[in-house]
C-alpha atoms as a PDB file:
ATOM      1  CA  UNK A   1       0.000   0.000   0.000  1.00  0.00           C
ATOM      2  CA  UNK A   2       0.905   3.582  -0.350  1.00  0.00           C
ATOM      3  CA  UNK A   3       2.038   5.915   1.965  1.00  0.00           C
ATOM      4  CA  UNK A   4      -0.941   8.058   1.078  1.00  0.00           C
ATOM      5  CA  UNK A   5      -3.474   5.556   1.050  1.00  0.00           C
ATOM      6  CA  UNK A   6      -2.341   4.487   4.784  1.00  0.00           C
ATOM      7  CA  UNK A   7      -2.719   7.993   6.118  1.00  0.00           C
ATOM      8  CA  UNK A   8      -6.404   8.043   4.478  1.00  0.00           C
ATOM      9  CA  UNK A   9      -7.175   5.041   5.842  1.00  0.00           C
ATOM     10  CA  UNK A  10      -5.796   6.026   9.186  1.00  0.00           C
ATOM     11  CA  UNK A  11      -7.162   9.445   9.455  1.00  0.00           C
ATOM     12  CA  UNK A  12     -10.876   7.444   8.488  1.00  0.00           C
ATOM     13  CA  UNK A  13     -10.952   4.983  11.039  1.00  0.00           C
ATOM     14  CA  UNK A  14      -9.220   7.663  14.012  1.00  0.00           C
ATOM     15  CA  UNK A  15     -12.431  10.227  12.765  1.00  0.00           C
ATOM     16  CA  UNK A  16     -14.835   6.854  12.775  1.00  0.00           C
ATOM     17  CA  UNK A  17     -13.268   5.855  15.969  1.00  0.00           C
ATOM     18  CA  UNK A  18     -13.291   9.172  17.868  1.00  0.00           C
ATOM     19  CA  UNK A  19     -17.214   9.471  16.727  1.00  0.00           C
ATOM     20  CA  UNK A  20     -18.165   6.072  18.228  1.00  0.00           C
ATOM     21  CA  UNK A  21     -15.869   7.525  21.402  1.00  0.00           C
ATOM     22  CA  UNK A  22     -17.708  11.153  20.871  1.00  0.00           C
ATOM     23  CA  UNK A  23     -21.527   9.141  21.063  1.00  0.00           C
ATOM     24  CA  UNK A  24     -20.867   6.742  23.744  1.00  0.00           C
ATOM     25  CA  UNK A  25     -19.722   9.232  25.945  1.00  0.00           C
ATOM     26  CA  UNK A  26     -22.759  11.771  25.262  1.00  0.00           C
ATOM     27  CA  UNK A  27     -25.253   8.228  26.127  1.00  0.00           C
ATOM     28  CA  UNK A  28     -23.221   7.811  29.095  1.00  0.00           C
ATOM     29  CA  UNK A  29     -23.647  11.224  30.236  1.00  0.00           C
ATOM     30  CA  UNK A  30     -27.266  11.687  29.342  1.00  0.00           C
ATOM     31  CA  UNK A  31     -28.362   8.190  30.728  1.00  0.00           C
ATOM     32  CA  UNK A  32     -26.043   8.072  34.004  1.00  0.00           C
ATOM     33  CA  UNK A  33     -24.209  11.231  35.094  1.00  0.00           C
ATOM     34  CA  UNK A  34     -27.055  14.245  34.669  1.00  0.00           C
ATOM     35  CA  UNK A  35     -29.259  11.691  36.314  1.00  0.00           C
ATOM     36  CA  UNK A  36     -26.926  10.848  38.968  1.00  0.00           C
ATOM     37  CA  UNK A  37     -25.413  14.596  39.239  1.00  0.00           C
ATOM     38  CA  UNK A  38     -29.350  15.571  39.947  1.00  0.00           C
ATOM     39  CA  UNK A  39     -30.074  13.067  42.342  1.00  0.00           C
ATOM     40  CA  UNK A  40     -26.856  13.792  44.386  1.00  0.00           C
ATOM     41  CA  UNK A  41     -28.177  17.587  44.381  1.00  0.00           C
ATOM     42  CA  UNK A  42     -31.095  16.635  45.390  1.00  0.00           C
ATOM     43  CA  UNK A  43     -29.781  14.376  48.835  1.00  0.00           C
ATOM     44  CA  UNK A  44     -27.815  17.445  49.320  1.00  0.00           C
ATOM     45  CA  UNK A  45     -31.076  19.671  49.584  1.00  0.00           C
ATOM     46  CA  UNK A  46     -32.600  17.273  51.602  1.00  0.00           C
ATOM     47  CA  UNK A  47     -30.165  16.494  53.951  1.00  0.00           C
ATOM     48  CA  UNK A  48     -29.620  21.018  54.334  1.00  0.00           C
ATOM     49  CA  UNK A  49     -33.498  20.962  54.711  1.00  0.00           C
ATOM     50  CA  UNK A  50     -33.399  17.937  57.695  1.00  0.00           C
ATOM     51  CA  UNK A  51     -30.093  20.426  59.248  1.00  0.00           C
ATOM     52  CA  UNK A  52     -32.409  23.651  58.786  1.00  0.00           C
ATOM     53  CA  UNK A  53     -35.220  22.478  59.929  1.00  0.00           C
ATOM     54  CA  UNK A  54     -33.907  20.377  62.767  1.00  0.00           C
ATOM     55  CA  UNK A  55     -34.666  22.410  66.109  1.00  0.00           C
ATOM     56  CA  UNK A  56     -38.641  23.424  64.759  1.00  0.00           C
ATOM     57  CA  UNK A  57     -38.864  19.521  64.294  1.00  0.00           C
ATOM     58  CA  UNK A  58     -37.546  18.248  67.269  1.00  0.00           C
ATOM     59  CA  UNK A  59     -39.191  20.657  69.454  1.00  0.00           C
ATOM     60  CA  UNK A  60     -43.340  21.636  70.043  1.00  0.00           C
ATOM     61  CA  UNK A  61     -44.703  24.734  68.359  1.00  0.00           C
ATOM     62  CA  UNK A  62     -46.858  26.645  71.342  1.00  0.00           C
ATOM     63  CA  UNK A  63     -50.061  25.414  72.229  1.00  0.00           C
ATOM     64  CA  UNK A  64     -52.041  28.001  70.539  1.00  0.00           C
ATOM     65  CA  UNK A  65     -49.846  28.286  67.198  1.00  0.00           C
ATOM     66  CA  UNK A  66     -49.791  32.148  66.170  1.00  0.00           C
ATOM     67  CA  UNK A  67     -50.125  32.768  62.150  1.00  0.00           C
ATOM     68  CA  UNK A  68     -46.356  32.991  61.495  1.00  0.00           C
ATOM     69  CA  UNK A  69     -46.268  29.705  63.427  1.00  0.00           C
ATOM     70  CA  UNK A  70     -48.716  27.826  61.286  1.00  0.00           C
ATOM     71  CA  UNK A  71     -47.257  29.223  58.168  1.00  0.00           C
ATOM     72  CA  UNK A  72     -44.127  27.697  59.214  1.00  0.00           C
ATOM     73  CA  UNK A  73     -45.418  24.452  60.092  1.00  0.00           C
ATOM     74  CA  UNK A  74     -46.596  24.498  56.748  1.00  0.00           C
ATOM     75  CA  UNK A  75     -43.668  24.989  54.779  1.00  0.00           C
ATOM     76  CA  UNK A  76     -41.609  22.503  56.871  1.00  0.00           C
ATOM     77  CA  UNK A  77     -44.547  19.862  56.097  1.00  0.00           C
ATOM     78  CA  UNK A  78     -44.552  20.957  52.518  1.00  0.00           C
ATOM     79  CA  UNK A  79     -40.627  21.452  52.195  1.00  0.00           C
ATOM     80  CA  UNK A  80     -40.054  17.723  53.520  1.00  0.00           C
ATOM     81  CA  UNK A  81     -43.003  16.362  51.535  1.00  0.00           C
ATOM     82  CA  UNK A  82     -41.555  17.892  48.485  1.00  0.00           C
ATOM     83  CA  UNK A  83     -37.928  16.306  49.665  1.00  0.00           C
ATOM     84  CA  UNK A  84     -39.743  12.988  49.906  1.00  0.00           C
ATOM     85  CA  UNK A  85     -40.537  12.639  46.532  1.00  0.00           C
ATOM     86  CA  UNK A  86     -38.273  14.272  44.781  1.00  0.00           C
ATOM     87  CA  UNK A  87     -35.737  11.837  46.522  1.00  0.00           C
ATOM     88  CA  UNK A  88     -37.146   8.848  45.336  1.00  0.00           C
ATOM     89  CA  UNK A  89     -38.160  10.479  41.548  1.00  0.00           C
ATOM     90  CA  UNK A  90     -34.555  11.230  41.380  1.00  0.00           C
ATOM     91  CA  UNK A  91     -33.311   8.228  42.312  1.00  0.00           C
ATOM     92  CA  UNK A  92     -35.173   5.843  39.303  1.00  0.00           C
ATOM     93  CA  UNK A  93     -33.634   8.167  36.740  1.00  0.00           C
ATOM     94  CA  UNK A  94     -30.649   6.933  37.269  1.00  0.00           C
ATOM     95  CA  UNK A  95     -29.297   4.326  34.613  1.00  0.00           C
ATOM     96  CA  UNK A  96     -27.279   1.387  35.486  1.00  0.00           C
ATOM     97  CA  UNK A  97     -28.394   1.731  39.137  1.00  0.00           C
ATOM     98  CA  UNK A  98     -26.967  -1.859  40.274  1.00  0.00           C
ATOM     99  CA  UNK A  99     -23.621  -1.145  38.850  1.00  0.00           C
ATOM    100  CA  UNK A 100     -23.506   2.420  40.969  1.00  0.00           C
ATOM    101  CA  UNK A 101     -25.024   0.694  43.933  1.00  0.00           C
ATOM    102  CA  UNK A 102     -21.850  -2.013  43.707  1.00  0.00           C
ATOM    103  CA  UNK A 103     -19.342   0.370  43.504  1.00  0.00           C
ATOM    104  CA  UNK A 104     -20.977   2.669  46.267  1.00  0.00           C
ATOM    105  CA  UNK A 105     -21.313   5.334  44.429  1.00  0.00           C
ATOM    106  CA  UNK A 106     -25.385   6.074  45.055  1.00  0.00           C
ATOM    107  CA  UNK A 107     -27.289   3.981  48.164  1.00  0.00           C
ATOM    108  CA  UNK A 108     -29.492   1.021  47.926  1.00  0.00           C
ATOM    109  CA  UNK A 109     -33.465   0.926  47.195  1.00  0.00           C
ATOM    110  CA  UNK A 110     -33.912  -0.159  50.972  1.00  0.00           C
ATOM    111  CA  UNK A 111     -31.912   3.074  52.157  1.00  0.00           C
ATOM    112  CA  UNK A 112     -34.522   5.599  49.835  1.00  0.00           C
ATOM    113  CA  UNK A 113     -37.103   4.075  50.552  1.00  0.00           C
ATOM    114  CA  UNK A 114     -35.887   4.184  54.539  1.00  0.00           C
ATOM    115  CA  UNK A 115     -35.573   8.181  53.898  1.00  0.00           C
ATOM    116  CA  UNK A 116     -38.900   8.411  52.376  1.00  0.00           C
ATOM    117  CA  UNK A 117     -40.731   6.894  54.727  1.00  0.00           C
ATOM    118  CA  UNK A 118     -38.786   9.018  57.505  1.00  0.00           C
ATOM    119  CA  UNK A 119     -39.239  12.302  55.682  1.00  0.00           C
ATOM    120  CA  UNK A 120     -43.045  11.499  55.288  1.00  0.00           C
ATOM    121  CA  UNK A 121     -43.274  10.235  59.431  1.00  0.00           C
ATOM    122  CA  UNK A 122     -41.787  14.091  60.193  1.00  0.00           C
ATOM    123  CA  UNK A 123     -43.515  15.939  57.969  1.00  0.00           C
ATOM    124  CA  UNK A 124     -46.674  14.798  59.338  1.00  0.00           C
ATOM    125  CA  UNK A 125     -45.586  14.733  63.395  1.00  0.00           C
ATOM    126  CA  UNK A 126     -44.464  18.496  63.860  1.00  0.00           C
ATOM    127  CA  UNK A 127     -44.887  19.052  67.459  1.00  0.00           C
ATOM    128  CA  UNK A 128     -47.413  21.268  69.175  1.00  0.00           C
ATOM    129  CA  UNK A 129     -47.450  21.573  72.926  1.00  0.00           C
ATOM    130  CA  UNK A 130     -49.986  20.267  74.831  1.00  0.00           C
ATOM    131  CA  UNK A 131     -50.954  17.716  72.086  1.00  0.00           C
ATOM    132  CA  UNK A 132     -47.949  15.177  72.239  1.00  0.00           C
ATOM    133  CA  UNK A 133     -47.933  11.806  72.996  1.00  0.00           C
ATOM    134  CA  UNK A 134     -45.513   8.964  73.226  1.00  0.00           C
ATOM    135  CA  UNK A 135     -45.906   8.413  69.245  1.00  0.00           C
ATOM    136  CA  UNK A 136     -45.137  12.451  68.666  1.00  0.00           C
ATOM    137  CA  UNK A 137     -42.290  12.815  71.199  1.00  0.00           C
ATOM    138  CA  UNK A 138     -38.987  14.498  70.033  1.00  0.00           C
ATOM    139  CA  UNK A 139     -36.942  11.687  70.548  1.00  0.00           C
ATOM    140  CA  UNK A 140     -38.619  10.082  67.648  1.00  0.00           C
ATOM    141  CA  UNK A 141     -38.454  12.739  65.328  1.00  0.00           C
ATOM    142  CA  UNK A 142     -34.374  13.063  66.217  1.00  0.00           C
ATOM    143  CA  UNK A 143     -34.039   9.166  65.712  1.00  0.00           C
ATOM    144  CA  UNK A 144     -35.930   9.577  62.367  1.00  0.00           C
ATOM    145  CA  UNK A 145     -33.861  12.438  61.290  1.00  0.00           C
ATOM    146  CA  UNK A 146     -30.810  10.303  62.205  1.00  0.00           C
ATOM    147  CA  UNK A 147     -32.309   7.663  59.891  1.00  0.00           C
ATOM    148  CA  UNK A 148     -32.632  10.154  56.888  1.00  0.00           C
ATOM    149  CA  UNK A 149     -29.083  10.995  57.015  1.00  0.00           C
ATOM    150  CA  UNK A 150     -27.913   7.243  58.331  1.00  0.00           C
ATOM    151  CA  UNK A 151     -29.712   6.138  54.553  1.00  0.00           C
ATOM    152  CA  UNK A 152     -28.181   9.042  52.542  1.00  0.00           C
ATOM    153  CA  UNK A 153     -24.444   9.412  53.577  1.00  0.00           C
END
């Protein structure tokens, strides 16, 4: 073969080969890293919502809740309902989840669903004194909050 000829052919299969490269990687990153770049955004909300929102969780609103206070109460419930499920929407995205679960890269279906369930149990137990009881007490809301960050770190 000719010199010439070689270079063609080289310079064909290097543009042919860099183009498979070029469209695996753009399948990789559409299927597996925006997915799992959102999803890790999204823990990281949740778990700064859980921090913020700690001490109004873990301790009872007044017995007669003023406006403010109820408007509050309101936006925790709706900020950890919204945490909830946007946790587990963000997590099924996620391509190749078994193969990220392996190498420890994202957390197992057993620990979401764990922080679901505990994000749903606190937004719907916000404390307000006078009407506790033993299944409303703040120790269980800081052992549940210790479970949502137990399942996500």
């Amino acid at each position: 073969m000719a010199d010439w000829v070689k270079i063609v052919l080289t310079a064909a299969v290097t543009l042919i080969g860099g183009t498979i490269l070029f469209g695996v990687s753009e399948v990789v990153k559409v299927l597996v890293l925006a997915p799992l770049q959102k999803f890790k955004a999204h823990v990281q909300l949740t778990l700064d919502r859980i921090d913020f929102y700690a001490n109004r969780i873990t301790n009872p609103f007044s017995e007669n809740p003023t406006d403010d206070e109820r408007r509050l109460m309101a936006q925790i419930q709706a900020d950890l309902r919204s945490a909830a499920t946007g946790l587990s929407s963000t997590y099924v995205t996620i391509s190749l989840r078994k193969v990220l679960i392996k190498l420890k890269i994202i957390p197992k279906q057993e620990a979401i669903t764990k922080a679901y369930g505990a994000l749903m149990y606190l937004s719907n137990s916000l404390l307000v004194r006078g009407h506790m009881d033993e299944a409303d007490n703040p120790r269980n809301n800081h052992a549940k909050i210790e479970e949502i960050k137990a399942a996500l770190l």
